[in-house]
N, C-alpha and C. Protein backbone atom coordinates (compact mmCIF):
# COMPACT_ATOMS: atom_id res chain seq x y z
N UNK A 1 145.99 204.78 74.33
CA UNK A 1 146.66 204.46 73.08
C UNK A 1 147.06 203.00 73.04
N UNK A 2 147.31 202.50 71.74
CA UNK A 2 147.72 201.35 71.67
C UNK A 2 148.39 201.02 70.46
N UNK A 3 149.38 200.51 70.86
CA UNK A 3 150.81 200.29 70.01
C UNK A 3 150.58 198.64 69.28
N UNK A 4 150.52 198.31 68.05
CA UNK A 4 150.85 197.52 67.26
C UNK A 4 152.06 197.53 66.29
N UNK A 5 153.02 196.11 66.63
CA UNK A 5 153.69 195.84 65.72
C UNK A 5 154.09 194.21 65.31
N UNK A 6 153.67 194.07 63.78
CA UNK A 6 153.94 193.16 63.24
C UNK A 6 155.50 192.31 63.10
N UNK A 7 155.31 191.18 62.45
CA UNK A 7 156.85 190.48 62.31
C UNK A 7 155.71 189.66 61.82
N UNK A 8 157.32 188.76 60.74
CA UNK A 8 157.00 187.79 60.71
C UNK A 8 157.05 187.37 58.92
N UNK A 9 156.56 188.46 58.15
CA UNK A 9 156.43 188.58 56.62
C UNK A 9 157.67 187.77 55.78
N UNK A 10 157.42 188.10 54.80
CA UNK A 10 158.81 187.18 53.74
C UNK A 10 158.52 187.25 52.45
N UNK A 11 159.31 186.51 51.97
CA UNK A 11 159.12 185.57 50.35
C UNK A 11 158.77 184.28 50.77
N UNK A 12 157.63 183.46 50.24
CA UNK A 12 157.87 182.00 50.33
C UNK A 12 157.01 181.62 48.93
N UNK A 13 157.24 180.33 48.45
CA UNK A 13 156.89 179.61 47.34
C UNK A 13 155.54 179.61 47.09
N UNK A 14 155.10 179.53 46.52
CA UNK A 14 153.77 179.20 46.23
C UNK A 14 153.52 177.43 47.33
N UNK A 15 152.23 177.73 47.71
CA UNK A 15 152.20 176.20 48.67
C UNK A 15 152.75 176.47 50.07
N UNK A 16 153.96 177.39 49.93
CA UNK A 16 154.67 177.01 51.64
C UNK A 16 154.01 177.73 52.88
N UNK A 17 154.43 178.02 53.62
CA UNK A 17 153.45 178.77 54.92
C UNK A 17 154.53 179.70 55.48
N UNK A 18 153.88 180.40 56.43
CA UNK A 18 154.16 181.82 56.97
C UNK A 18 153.38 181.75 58.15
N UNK A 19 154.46 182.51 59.21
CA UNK A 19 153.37 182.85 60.32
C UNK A 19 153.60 184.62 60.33
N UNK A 20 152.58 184.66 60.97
CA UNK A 20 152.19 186.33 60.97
C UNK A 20 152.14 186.49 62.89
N UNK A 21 152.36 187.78 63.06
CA UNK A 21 152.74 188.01 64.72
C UNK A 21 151.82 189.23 64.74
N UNK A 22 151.47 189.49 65.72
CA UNK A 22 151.53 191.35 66.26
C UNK A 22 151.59 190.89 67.80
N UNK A 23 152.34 192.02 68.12
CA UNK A 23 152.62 192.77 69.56
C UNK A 23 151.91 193.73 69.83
N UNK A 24 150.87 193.41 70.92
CA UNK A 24 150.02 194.59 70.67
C UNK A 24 150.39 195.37 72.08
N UNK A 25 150.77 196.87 72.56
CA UNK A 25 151.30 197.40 73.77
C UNK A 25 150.81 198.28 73.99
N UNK A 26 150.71 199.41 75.24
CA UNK A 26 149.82 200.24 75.56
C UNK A 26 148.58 199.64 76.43
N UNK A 27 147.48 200.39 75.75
CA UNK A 27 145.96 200.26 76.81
C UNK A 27 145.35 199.18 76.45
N UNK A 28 145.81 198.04 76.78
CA UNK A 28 145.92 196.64 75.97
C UNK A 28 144.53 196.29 76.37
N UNK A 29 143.88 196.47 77.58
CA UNK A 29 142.76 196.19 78.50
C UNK A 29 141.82 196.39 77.49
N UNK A 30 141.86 197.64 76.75
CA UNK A 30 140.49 198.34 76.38
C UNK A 30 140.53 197.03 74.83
N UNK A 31 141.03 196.86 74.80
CA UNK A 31 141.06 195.79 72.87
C UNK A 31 140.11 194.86 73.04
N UNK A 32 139.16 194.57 72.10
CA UNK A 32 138.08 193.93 72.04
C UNK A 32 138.20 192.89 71.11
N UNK A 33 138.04 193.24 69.68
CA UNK A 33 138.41 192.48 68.63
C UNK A 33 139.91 193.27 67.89
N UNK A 34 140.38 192.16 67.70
CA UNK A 34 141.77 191.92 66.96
C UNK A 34 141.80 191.54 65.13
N UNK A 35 142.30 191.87 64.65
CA UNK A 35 142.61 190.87 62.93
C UNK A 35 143.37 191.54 62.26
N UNK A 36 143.80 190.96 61.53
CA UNK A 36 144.65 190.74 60.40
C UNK A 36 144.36 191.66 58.32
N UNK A 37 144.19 192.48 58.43
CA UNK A 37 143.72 193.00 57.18
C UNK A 37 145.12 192.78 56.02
N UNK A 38 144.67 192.98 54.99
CA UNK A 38 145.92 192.92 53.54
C UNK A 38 145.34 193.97 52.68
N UNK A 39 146.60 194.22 52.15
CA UNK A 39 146.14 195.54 50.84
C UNK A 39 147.23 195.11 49.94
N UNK A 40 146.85 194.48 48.58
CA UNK A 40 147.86 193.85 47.93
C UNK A 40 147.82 195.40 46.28
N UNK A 41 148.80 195.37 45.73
CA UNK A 41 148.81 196.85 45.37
C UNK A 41 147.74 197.03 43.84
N UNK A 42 147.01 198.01 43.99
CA UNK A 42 146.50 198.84 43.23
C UNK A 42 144.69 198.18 43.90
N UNK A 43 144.98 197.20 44.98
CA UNK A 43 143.56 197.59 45.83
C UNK A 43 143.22 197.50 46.61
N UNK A 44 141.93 197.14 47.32
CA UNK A 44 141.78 197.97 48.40
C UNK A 44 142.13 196.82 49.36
N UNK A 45 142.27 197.72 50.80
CA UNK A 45 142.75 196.72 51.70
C UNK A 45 141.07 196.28 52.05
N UNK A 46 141.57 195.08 52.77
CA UNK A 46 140.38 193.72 52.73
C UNK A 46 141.02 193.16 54.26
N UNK A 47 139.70 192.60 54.54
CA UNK A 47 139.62 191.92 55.85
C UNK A 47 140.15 190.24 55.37
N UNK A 48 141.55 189.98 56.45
CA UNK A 48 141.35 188.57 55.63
C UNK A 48 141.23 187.37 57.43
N UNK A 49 141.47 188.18 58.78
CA UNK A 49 140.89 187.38 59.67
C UNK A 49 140.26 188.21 61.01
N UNK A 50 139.76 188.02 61.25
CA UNK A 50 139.58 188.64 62.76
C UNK A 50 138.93 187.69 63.89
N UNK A 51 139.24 188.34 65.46
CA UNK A 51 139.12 187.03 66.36
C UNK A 51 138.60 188.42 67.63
N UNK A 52 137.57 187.91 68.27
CA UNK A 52 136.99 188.42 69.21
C UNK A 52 138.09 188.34 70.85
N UNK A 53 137.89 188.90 71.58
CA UNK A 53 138.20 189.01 72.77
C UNK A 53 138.22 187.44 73.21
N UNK A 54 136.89 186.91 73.10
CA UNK A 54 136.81 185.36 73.93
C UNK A 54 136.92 184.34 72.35
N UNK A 55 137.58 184.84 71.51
CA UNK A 55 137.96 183.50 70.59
C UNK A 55 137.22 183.48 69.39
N UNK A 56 135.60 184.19 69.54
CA UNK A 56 135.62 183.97 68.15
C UNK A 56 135.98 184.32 66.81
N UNK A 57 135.90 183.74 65.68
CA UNK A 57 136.68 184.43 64.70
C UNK A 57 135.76 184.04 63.51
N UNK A 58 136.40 184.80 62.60
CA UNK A 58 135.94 185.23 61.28
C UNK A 58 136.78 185.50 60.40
N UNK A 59 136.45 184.57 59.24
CA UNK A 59 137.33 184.72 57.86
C UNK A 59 136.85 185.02 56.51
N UNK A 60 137.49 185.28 55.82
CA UNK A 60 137.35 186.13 54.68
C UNK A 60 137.35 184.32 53.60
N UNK A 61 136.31 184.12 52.58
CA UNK A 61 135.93 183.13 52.12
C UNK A 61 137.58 182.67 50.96
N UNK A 62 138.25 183.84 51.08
CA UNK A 62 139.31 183.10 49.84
C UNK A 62 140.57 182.88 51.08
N UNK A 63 140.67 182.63 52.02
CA UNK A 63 141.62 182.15 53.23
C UNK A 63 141.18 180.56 53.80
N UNK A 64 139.40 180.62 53.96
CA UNK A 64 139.35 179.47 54.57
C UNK A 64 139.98 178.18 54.37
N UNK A 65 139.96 177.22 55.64
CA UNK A 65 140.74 176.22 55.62
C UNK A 65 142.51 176.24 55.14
N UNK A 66 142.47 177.62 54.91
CA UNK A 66 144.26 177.81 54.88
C UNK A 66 144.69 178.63 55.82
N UNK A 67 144.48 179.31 56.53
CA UNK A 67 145.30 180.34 57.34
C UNK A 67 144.10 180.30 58.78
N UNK A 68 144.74 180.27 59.64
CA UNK A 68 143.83 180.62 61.42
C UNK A 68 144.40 181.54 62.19
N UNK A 69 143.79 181.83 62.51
CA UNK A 69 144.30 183.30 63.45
C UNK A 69 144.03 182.71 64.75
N UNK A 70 144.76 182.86 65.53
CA UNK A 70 144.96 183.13 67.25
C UNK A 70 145.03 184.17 67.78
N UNK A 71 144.77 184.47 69.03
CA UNK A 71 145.47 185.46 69.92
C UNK A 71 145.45 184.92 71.76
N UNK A 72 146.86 185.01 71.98
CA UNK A 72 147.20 184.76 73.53
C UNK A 72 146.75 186.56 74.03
N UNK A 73 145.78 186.47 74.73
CA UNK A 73 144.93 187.24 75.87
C UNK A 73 147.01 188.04 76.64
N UNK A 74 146.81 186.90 77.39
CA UNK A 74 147.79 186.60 78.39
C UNK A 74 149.05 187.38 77.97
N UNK A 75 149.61 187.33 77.09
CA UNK A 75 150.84 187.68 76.32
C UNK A 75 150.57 189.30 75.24
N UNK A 76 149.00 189.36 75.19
CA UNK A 76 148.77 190.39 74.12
C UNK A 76 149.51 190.80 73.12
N UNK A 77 149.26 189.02 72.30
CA UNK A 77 149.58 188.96 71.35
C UNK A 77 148.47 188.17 69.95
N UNK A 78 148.77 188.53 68.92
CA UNK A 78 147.76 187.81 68.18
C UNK A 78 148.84 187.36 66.41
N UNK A 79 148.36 185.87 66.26
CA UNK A 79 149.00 185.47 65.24
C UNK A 79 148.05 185.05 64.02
N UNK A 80 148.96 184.94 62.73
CA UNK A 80 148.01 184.24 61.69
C UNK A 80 149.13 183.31 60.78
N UNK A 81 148.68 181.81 61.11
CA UNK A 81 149.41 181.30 60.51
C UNK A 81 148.85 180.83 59.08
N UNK A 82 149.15 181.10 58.14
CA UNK A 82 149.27 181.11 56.50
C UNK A 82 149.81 179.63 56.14
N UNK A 83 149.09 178.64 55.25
CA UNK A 83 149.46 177.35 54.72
C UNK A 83 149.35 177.46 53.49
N UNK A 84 149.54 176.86 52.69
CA UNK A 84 148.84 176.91 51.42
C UNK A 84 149.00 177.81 50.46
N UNK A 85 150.38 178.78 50.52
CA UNK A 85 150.01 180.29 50.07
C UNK A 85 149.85 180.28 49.02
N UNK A 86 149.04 181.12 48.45
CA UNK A 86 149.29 181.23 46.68
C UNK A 86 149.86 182.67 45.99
N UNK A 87 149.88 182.77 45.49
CA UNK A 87 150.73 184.03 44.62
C UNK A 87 149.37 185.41 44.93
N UNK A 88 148.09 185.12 44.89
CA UNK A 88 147.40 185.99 45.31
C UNK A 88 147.25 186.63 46.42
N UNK A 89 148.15 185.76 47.67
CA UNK A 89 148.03 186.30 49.00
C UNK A 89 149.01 187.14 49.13
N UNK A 90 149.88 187.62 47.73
CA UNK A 90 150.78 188.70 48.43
C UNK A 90 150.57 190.04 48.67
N UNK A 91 150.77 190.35 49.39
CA UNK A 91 149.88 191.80 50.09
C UNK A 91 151.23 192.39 51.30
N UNK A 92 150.54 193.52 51.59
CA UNK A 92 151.32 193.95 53.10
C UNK A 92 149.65 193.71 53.69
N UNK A 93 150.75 193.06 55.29
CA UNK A 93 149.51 192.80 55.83
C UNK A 93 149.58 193.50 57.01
N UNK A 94 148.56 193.88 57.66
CA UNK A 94 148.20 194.71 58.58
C UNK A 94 147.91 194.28 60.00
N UNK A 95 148.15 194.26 61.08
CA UNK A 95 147.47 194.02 62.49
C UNK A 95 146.49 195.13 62.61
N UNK A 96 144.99 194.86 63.09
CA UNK A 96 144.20 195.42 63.57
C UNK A 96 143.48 195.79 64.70
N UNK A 97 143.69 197.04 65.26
CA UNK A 97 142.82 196.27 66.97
C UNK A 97 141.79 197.11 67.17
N UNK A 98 140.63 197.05 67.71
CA UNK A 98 139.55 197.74 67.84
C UNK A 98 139.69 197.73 69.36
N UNK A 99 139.63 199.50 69.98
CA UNK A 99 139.91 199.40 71.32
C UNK A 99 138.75 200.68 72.18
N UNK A 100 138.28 200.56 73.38
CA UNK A 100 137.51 201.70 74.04
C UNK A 100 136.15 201.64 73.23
N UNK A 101 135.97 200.79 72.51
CA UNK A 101 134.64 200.09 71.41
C UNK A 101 134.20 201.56 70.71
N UNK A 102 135.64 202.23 70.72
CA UNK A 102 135.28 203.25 69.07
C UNK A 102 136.80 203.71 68.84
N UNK A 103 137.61 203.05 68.71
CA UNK A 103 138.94 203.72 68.20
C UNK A 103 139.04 202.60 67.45
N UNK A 104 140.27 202.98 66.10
CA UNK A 104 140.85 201.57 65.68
C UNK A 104 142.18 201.99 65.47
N UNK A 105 143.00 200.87 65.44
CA UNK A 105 143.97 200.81 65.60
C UNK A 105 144.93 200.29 64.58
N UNK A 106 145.86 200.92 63.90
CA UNK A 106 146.60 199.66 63.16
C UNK A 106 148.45 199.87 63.22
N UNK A 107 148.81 198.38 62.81
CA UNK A 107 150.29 198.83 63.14
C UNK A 107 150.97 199.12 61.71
N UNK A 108 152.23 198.98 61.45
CA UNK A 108 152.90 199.15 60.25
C UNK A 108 152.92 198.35 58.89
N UNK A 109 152.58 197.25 59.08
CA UNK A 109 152.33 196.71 57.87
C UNK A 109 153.46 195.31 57.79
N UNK A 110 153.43 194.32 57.44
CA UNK A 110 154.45 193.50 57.13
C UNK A 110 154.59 192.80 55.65
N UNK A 111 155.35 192.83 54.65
CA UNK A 111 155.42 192.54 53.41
C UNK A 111 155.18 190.99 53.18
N UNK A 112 154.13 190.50 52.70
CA UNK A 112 154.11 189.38 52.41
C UNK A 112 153.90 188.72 50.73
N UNK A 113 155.07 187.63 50.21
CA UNK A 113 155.24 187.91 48.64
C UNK A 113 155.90 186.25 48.48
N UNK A 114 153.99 185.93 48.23
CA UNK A 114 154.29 184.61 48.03
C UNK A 114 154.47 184.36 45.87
N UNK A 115 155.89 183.31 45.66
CA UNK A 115 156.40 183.31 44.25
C UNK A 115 157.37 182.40 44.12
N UNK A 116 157.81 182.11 42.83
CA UNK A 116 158.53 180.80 42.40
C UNK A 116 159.59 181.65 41.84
């Protein structure tokens, strides 16, 4: 099993930034790829980063050049820091972990509600 939990969500302005967290705990070994999904309301949740075991990553074309995802191995932890926000990125956002290369995993959700 494997335990995800987020931090980190808010209100911020249109323009300002946010960082995003997960704690990922349990059978931490077996986690392969990691990311970040959003489900902003009335659709569907959407991939907006994900990052491989050895670093690589992948983004969703309406994030690029604003938001990067990390993850410390070491700490089994994975972040997404948010620049630029706009009123469309408000969503609850999700930690994702793909683990034993057929389970998935997700944690609780963190409210994110970017506005003036």
């Amino acid at each position: 099993q494997v335990q995800l939990v987020e931090s980190g969500g808010g209100l911020v302005q249109p323009g300002g930034s946010l960082r995003l967290s997960c704690a990922a705990s349990g059978m931490i070994f077996s986690i392969s790829t990691m990311a970040w999904y959003r489900q902003a309301p009335g659709k569907q949740r959407e991939l907006v980063a994900a990052i491989t075991s050895d670093g690589g990553t992948n983004y969703a074309d309406s994030v690029k050049g604003r938001f990067t995802i990390s993850r410390d191995n070491a700490k089994s932890t994975m972040s997404l820091q948010m620049n630029s926000l706009k009123p469309e990125d408000t969503a609850v956002y999700y930690c994702y972990a793909y683990a034993y290369a057929r389970y998935h995993y997700w944690g609780q959700g963190t409210q994110v509600t970017v506005s003036s």
